[in-house]
Protein backbone atom coordinates (compact mmCIF):
# COMPACT_ATOMS: atom_id res chain seq x y z
CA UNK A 1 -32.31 34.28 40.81
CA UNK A 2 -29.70 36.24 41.68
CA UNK A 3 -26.20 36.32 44.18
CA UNK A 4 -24.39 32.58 44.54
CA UNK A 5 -27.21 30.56 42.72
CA UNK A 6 -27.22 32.82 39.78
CA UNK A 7 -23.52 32.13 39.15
CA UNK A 8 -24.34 28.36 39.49
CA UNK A 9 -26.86 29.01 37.09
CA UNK A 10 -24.76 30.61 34.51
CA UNK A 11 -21.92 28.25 34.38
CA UNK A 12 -24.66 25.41 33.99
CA UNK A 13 -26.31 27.34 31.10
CA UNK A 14 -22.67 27.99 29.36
CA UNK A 15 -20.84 24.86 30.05
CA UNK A 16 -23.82 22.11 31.01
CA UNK A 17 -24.02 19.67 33.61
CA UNK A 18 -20.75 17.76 32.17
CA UNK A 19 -18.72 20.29 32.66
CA UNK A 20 -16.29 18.33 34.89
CA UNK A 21 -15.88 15.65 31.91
CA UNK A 22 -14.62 18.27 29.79
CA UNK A 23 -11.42 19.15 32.53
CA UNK A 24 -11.58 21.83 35.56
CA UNK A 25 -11.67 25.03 35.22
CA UNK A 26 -11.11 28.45 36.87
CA UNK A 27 -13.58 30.64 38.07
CA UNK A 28 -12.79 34.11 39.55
CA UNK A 29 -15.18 35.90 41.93
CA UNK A 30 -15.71 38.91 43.34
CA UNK A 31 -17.05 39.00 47.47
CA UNK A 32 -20.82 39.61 46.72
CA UNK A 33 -20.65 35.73 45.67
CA UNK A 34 -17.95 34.17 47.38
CA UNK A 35 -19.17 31.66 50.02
CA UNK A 36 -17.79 28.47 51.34
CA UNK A 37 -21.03 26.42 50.22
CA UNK A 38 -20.49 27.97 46.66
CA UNK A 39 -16.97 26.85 46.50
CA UNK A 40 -17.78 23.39 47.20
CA UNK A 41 -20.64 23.05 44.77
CA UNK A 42 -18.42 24.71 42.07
CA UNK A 43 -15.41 22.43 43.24
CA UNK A 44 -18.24 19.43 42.18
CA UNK A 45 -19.64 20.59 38.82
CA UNK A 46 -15.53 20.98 37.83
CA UNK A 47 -14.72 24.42 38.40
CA UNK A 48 -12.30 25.43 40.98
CA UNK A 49 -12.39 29.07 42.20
CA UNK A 50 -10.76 31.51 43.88
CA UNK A 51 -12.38 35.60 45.31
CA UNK A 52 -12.43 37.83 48.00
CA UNK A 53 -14.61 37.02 50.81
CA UNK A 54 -16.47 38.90 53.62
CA UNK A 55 -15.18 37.56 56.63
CA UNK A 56 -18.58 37.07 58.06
CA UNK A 57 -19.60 34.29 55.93
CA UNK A 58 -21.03 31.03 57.48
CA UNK A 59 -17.65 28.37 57.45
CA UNK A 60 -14.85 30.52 56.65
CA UNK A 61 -11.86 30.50 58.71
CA UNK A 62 -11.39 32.43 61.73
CA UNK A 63 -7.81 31.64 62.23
CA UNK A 64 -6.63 34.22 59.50
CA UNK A 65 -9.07 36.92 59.92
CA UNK A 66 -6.83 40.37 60.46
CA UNK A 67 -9.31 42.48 62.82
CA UNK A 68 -7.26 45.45 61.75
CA UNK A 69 -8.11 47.88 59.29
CA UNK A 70 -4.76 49.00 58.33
CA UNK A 71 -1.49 47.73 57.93
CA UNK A 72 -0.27 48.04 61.72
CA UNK A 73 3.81 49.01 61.60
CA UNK A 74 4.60 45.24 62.84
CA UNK A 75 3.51 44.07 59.44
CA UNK A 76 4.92 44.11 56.37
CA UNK A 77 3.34 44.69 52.84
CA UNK A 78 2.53 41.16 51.29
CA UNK A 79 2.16 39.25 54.29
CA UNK A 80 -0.10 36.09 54.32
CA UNK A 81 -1.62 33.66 56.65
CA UNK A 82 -3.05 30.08 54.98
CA UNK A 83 -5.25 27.84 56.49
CA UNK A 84 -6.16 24.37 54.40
CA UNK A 85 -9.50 22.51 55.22
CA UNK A 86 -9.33 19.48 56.75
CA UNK A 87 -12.58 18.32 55.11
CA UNK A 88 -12.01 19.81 51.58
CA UNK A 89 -8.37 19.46 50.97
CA UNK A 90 -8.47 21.67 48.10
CA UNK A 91 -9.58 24.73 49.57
CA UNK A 92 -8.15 27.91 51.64
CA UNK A 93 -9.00 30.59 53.24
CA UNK A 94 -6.00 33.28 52.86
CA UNK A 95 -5.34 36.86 54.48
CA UNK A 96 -2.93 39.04 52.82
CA UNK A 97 -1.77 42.01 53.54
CA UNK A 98 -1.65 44.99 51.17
CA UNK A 99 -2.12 48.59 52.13
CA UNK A 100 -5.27 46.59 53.98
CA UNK A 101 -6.13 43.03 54.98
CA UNK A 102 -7.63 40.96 51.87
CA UNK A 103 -8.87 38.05 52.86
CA UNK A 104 -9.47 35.43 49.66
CA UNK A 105 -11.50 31.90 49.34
CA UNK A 106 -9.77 29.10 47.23
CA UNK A 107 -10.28 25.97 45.86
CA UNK A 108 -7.70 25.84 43.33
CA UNK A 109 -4.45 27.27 42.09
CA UNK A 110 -1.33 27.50 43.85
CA UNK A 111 -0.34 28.71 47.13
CA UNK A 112 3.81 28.68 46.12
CA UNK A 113 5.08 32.29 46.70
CA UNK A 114 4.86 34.75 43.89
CA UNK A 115 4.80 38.49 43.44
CA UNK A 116 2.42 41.62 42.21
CA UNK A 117 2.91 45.27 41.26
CA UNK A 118 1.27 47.78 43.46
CA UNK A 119 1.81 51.24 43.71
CA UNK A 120 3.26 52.46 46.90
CA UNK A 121 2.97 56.28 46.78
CA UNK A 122 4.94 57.52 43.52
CA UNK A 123 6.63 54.52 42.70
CA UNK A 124 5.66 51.02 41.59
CA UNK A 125 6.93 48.04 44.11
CA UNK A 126 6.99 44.42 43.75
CA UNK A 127 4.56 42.81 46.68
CA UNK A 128 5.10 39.52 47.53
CA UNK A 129 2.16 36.94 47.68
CA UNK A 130 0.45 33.39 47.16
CA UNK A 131 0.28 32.83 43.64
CA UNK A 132 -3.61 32.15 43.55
CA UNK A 133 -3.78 35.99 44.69
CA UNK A 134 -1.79 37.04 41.43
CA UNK A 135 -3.81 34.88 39.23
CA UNK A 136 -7.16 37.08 40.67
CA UNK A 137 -5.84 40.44 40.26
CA UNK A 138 -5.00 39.01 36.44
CA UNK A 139 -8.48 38.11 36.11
CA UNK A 140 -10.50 40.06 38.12
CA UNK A 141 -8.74 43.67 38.06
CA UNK A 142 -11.62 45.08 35.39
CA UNK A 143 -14.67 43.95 38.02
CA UNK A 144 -12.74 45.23 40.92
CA UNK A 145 -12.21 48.57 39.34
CA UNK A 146 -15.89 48.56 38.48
CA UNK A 147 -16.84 48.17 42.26
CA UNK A 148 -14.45 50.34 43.76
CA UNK A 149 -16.01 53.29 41.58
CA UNK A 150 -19.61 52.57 41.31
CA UNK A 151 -19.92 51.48 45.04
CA UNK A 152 -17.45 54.22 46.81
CA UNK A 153 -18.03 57.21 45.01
CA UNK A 154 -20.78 59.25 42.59
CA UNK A 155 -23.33 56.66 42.63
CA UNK A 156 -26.38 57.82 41.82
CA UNK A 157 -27.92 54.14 42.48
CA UNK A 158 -26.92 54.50 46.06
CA UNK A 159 -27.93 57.89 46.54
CA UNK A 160 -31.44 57.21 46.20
CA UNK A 161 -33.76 55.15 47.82
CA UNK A 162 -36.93 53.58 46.49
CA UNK A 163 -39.43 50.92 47.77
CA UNK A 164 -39.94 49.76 44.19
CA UNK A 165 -37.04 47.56 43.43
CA UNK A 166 -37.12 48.15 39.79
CA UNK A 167 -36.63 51.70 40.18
CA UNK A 168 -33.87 51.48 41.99
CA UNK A 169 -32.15 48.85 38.95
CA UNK A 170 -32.66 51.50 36.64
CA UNK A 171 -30.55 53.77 38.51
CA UNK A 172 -28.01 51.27 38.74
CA UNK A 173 -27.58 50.73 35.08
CA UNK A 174 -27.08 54.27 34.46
CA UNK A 175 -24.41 54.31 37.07
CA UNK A 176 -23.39 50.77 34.80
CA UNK A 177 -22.81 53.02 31.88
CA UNK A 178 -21.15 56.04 33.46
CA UNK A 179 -18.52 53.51 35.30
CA UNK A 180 -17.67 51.62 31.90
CA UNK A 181 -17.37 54.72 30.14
CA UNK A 182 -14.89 56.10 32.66
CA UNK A 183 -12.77 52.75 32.85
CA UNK A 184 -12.46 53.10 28.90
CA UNK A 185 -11.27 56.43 28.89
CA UNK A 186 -8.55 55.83 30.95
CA UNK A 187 -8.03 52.74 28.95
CA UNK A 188 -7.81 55.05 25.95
CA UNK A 189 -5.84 57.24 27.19
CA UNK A 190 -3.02 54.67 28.72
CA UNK A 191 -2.74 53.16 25.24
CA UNK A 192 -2.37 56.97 24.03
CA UNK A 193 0.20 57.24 26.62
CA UNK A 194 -1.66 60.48 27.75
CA UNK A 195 -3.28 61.95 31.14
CA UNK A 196 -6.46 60.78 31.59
CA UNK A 197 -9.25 63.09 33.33
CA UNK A 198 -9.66 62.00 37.41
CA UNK A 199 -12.97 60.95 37.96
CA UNK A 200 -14.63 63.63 39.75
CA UNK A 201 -13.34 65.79 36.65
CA UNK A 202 -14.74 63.31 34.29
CA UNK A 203 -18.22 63.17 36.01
CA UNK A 204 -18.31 67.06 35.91
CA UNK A 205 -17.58 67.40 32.42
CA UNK A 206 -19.86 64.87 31.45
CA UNK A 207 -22.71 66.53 33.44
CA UNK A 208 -22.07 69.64 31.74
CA UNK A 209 -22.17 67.54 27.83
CA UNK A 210 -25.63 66.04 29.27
CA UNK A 211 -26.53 69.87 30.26
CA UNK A 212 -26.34 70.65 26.51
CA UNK A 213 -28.48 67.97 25.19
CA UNK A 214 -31.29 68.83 23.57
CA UNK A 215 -34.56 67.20 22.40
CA UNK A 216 -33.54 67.88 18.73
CA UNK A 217 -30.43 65.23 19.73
CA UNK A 218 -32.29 62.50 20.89
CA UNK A 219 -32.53 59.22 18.89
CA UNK A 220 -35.67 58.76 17.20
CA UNK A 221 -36.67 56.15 14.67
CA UNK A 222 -33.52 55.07 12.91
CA UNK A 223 -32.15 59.02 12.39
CA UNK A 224 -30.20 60.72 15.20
CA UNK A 225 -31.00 64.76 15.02
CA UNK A 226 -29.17 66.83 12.83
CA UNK A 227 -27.82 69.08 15.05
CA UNK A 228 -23.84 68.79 15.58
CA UNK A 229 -23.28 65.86 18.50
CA UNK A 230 -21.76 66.66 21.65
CA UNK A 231 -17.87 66.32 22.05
CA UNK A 232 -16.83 63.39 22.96
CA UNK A 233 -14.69 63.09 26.25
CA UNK A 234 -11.17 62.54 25.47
């Protein structure tokens, strides 16, 4: 099980089918899941939710769908359109504007003007925008990250095609690990207060570590070889 029904699966395994006695809660998604018919279910177990949606999905409003695909001079950063269901009062359907058109699904949170930091060339600026966007970049910023480099860039998942589906998984796991490990370094290296390696110089430096590996390094029974462990990436 897997896409919407597996996140209606997990919340039921964490939180059982009483969840809505024990208070709502928030749930932030990303657009592989977010659907109208998922918001509603959520919206009765007890969880509201808000995430970016694909405009294409079956129910979502077509009233505040941008059909450009960049920010046209007429409009300015952090502009918003909100349209309220008549048959759910609870949910949304929001575009806002930031270098492109986001367009968000919500059930709960609030809609009240607020603001985000996003980086406009050099500087930092202050964007404005509907609160329930500003609570999902809070909560949703590590997944996002995730996406944007596994899916756009150096993945090796994507790069190959199988008819086995399994295969295919495998691949996707290693690009898992390679992702994670990049998003902590630069986490490291923003505590450190230090310049952290781009990512195509990360990927080709740790190509050139995995180059070195030999057979003598390999894990094997509960002793890692003797031989002096590659450097780690700093």
């Amino acid at each position: 099980m897997s896409g919407p029904a597996a996140v209606v699966r997990n919340l039921l395994a964490v939180f059982g089918r009483d969840a809505r006695k024990q208070g709502m809660r928030l749930v932030v998604v990303d657009r592989f899941y977010t659907s109208v018919a998922l918001a509603i279910q959520l919206l009765l177990m007890g969880f509201y939710c808000v995430g970016t949606i694909m405009t294409n999905r079956l129910g979502y409003c077509e009233d505040v769908i941008e059909r450009e695909k960049s920010q046209p001079a007429t409009i300015t950063r952090g502009a918003f359109k909100i349209a309220k269901s008549k048959l759910v009062p609870n949910m949304a359907a929001i575009s806002w504007w930031d270098s492109r058109p986001v367009h968000f699904l919500c059930t709960g949170g609030s809609l009240e003007v607020g603001r985000v930091i996003r980086q406009d060339r050099a500087a930092q600026v202050e964007v404005p925008c509907p609160r329930v966007v500003k609570d999902y970049h809070a909560f949703m910023v590590g997944v996002d990250v995730h996406d944007q480099l596994r899916l756009q860039r150096y993945s090796i998942q994507r790069a190959v095609l199988f008819r086995k589906y399994y295969k295919s998984l495998v691949f996707g796991l290693i690009d898992l690990a390679i992702v994670n490990g990049y998003i902590v370094h630069k986490a490291y290296h923003k505590n450190k207060m230090s310049r952290s390696l781009t990512h195509v110089k990360y990927m080709k430096k740790l190509h050139l570590q995995l180059c070195q590996v030999q057979a003598s390094d390999m894990y094997e029974g509960n002793c890692f070889g003797t031989q002096e462990a590659p450097v780690r990436i700093d």
